[in-house]
Protein backbone atom coordinates (compact mmCIF):
# COMPACT_ATOMS: atom_id res chain seq x y z
CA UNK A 1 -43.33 3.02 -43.14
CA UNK A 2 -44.70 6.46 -43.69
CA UNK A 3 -44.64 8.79 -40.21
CA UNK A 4 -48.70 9.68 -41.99
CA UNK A 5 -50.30 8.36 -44.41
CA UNK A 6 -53.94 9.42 -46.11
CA UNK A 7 -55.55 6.70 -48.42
CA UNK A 8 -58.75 7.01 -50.55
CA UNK A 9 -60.09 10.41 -48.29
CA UNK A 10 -63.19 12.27 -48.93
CA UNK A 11 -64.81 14.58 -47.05
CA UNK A 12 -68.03 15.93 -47.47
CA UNK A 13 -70.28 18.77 -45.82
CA UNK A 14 -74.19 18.67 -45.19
CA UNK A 15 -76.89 21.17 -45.23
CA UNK A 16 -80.29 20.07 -44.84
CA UNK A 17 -80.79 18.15 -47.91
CA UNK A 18 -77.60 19.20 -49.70
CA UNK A 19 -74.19 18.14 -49.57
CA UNK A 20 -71.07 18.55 -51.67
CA UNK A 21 -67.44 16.78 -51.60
CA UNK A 22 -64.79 19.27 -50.26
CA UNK A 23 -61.99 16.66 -50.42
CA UNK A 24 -62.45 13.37 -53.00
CA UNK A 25 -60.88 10.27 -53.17
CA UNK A 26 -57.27 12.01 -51.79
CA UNK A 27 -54.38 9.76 -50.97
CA UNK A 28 -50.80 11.01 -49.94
CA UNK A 29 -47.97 10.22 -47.49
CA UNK A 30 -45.87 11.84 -45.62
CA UNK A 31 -42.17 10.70 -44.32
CA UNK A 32 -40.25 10.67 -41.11
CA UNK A 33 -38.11 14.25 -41.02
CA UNK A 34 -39.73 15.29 -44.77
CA UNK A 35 -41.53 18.56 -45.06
CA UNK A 36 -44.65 18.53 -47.61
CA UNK A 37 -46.54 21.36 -48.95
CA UNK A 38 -49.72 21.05 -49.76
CA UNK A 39 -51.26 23.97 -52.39
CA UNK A 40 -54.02 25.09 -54.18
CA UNK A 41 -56.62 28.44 -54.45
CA UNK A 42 -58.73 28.92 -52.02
CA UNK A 43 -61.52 25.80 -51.69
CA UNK A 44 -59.44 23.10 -52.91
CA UNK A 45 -59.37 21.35 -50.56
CA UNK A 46 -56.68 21.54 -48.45
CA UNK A 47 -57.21 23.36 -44.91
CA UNK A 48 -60.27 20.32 -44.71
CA UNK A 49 -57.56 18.07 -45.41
CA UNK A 50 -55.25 19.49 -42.25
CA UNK A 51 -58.57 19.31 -40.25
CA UNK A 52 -59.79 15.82 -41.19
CA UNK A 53 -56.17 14.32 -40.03
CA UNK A 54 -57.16 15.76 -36.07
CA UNK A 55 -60.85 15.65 -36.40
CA UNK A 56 -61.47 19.07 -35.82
CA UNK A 57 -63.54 19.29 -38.85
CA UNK A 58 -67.01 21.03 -38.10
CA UNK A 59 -69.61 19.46 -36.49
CA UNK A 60 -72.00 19.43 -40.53
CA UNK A 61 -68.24 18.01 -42.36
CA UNK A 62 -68.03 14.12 -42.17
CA UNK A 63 -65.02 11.79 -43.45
CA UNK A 64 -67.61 9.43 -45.23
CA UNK A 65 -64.73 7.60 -47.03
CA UNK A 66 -61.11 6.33 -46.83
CA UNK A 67 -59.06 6.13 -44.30
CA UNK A 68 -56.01 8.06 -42.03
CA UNK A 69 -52.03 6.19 -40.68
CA UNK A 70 -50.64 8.07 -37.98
CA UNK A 71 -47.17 6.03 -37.12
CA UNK A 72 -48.73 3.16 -37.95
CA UNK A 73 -51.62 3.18 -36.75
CA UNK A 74 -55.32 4.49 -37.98
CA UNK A 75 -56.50 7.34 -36.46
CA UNK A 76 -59.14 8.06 -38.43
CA UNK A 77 -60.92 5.52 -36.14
CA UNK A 78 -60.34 7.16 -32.95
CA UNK A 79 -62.75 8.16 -31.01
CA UNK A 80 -62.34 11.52 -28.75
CA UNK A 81 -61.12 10.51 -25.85
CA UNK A 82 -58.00 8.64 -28.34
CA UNK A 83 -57.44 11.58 -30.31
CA UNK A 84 -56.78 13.57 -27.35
CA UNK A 85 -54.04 11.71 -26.70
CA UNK A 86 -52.43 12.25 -30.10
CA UNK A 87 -53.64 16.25 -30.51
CA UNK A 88 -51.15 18.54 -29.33
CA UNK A 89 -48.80 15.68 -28.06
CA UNK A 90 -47.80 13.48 -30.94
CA UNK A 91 -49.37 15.98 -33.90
CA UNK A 92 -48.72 19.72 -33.59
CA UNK A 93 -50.80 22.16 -35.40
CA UNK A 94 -50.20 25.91 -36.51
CA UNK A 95 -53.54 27.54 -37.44
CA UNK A 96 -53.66 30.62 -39.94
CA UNK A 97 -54.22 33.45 -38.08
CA UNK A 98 -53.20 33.37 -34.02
CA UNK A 99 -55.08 36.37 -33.59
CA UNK A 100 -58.18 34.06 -33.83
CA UNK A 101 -56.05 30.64 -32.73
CA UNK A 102 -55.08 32.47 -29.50
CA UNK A 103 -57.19 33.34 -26.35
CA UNK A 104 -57.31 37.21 -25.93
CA UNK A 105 -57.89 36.66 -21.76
CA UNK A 106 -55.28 34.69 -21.33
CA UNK A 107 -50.94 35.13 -21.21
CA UNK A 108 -48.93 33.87 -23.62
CA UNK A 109 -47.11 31.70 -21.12
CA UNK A 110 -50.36 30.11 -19.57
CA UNK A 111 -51.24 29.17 -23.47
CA UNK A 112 -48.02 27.38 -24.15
CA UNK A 113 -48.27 25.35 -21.41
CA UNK A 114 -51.91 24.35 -22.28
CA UNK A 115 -51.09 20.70 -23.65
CA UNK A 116 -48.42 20.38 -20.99
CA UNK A 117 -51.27 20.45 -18.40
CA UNK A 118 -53.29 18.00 -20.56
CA UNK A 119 -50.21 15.64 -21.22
CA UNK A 120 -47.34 15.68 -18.76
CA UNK A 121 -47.47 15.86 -15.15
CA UNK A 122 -45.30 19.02 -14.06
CA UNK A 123 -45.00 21.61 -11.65
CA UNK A 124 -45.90 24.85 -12.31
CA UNK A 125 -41.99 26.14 -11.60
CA UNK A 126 -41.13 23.22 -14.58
CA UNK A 127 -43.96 23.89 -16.66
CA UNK A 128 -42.84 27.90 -16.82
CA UNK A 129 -39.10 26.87 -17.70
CA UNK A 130 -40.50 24.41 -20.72
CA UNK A 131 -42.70 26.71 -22.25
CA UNK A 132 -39.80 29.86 -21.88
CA UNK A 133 -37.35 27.08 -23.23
CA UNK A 134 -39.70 26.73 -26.48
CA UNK A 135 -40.15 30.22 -27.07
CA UNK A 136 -36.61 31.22 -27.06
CA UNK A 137 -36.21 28.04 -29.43
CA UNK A 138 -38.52 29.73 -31.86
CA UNK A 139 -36.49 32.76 -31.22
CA UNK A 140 -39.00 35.17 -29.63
CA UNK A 141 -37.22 38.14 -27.96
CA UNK A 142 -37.37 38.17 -24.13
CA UNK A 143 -39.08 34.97 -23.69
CA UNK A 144 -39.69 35.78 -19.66
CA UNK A 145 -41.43 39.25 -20.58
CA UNK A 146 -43.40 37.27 -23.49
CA UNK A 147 -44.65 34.82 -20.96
CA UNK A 148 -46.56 37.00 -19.07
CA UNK A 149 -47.91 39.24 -22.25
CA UNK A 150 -51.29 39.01 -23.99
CA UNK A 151 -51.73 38.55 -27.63
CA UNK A 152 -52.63 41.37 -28.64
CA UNK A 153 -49.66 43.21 -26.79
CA UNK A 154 -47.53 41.07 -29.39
CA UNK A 155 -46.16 41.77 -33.12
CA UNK A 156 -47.94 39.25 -35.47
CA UNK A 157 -44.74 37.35 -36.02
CA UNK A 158 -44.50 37.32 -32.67
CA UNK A 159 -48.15 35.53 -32.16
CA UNK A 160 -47.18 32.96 -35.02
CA UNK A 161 -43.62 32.33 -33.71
CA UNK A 162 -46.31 31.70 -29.75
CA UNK A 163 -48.52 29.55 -31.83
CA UNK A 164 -45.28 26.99 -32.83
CA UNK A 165 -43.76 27.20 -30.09
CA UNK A 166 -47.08 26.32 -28.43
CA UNK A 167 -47.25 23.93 -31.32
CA UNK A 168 -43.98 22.39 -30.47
CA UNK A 169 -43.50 22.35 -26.89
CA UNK A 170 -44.79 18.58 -26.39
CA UNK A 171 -41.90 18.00 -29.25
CA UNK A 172 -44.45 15.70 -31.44
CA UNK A 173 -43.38 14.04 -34.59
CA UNK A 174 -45.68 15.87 -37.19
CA UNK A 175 -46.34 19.82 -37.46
CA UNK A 176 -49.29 20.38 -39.09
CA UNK A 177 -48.70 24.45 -40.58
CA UNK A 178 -52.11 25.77 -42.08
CA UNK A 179 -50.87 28.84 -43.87
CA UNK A 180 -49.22 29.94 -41.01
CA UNK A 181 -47.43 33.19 -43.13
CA UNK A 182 -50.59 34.20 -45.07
CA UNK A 183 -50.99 37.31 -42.61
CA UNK A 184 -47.34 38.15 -42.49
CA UNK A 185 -44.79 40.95 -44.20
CA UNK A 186 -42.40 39.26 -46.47
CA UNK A 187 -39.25 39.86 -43.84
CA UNK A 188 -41.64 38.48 -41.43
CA UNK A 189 -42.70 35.78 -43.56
CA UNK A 190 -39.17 34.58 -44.31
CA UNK A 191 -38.26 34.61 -40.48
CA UNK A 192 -40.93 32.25 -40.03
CA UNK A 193 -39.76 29.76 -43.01
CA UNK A 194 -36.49 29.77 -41.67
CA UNK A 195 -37.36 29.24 -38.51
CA UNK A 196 -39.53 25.79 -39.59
CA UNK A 197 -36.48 24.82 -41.64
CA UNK A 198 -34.57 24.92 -38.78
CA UNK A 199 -36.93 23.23 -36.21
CA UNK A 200 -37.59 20.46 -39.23
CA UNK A 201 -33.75 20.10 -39.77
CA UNK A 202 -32.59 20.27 -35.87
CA UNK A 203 -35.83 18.61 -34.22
CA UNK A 204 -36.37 15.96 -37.22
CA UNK A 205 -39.77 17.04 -37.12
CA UNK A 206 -42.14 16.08 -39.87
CA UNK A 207 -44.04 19.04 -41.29
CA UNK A 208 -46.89 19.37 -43.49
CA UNK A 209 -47.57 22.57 -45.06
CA UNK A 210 -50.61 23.60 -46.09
CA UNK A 211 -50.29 26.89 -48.49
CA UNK A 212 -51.91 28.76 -51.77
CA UNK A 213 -48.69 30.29 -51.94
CA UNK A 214 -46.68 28.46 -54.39
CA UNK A 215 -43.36 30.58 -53.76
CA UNK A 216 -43.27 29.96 -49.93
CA UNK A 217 -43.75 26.50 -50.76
CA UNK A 218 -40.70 26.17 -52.89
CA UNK A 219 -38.22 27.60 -50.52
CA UNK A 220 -39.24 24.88 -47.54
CA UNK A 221 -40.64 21.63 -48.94
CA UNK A 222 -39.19 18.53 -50.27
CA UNK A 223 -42.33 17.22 -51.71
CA UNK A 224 -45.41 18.84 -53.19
CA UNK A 225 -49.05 17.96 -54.10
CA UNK A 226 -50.98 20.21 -55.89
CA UNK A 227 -54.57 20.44 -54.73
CA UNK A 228 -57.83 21.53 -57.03
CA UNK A 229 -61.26 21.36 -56.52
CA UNK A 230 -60.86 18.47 -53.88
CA UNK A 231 -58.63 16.72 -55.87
CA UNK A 232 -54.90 16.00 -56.21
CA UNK A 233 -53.87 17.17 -59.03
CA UNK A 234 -50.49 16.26 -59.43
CA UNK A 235 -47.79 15.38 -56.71
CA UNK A 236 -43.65 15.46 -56.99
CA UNK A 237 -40.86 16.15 -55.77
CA UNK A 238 -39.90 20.02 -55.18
CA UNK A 239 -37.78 19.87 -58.03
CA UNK A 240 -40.41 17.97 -60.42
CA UNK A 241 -42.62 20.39 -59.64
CA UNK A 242 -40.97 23.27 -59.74
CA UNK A 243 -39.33 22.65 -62.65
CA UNK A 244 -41.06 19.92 -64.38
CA UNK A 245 -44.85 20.12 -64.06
CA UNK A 246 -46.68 17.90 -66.40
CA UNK A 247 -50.48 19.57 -65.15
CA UNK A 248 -52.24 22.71 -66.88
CA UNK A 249 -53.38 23.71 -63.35
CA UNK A 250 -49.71 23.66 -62.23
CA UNK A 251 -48.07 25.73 -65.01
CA UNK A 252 -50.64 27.99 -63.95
CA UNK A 253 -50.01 28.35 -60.24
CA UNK A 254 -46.20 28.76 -60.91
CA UNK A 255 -47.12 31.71 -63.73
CA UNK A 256 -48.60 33.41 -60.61
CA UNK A 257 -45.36 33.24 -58.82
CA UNK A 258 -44.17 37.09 -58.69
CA UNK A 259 -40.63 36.97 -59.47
CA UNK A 260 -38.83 38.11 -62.72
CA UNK A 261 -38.60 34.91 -64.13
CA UNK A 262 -42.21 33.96 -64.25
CA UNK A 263 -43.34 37.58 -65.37
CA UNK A 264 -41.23 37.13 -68.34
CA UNK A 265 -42.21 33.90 -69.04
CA UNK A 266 -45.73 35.39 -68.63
CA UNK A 267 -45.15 37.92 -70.92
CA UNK A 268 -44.06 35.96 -73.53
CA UNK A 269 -46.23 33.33 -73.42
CA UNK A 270 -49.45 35.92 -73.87
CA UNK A 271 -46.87 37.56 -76.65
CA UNK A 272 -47.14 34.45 -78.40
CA UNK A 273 -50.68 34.08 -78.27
């Protein structure tokens, strides 16, 4: 049995009279300990995706169709008071840009230990020593000075690496990542991929990874679907789609992939034309 499974999704967003399909008829699943990416330009579909799974989507987005497995069971059908109980505990979720994620009045330490106020029952003295235990897990440098720093006293790899261990701290069985090295330098960037590698291979926890960024994809995730215009467009293995893709819209995406390899093939591809 699949850890998540999506079957049939659609998601669609109302104004006034209007409305228009930001995610159609979307199925995909995602194993116990596997890491999927999910990619595609900007409006394809796939942030709404990340948000429909926790029901954060905004108040004029609906799910008007299909229907979402969590471990079994479907949360889709949850009401609030339910989904609190999976948010932050059982599903983990990495937003884009912590700047915005993270509360500017607040410490780092007091917003690690956010879903360990809403979901275990520990003293203050324990609740300190778990969330400095996560953030030297995710490797931040002087986890007891962190603690009582605010965001924007921190490096942003140093807010991202807050955000998972925030993210993590509750140890749930899904990561949800939504293009959580968009905003990053590449030496920062690759800190971060290695660090989710690690967590994925150490913790067994299940990550999906939501990206436009078809080269950060292919150094982390076993699987791959390939997101346009709402729809999946094709979906494979890392390999298979790396090396094999059968879709136009692929091809594309990997020619965009700035490496020597690509540019070449680039080049000769428009030389042939």
């Amino acid at each position: 049995m699949a850890l998540l499974e999506v079957k049939n999704l659609e998601v669609t967003f109302f104004q006034g009279n209007a409305s228009k399909s930001v995610v159609k008829d979307l199925s995909f699943c995602t194993e116990q300990g596997e890491i999927v990416g999910i990619v595609g330009e900007s409006g394809s579909g796939k942030t709404q995706t990340s948000l429909s799974i926790l029901q954060l989507l905004k108040d004029n987005a609906k799910i008007i169709k299909g229907s979402i497995f969590f471990d079994g069971k479907e949360i889709s059908a949850y009401d609030e008071k339910k989904m609190q109980s999976i948010r932050g505990k059982e599903i983990g979720m990495v937003f884009q840009e912590p700047m915005t994620a993270l509360n500017p009045l607040h410490t780092v330490g007091k917003q690690v230990e956010e879903s360990m106020k809403l979901h275990l029952h520990l003293s203050k003295e324990d609740r300190k020593k778990r969330a400095i235990d996560f953030m030297k897990m995710v490797e931040l440098p002087n986890p007891e000075d962190v603690y009582h720093k605010y965001p924007h006293q921190l490096s942003g790899g140093m807010r991202q690496r807050v955000m998972i261990a925030s993210a993590l701290c509750m140890e749930p069985k899904l990561l949800i990542a939504d293009e959580p090295t968009t905003a990053l330098d590449v030496t920062v960037q690759a800190q971060i991929l290695r660090l989710l590698k690690k967590i994925n291979e150490e913790k067994k926890v299940s990550i999906l990874f939501i990206s436009h960024d078809l080269g950060v994809v292919h150094k982390l995730c076993d699987r791959v679907l390939v997101m346009q215009n709402g729809k999946k467009v094709e979906e494979g293995s890392s390999e298979e789609i790396f090396h094999a893709p059968k879709e136009a819209y692929t091809k594309e995406l990997l020619l965009a992939i700035p490496n020597r390899t690509t540019s070449l093939r680039k080049r000769r591809r428009e030389g042939m034309e």
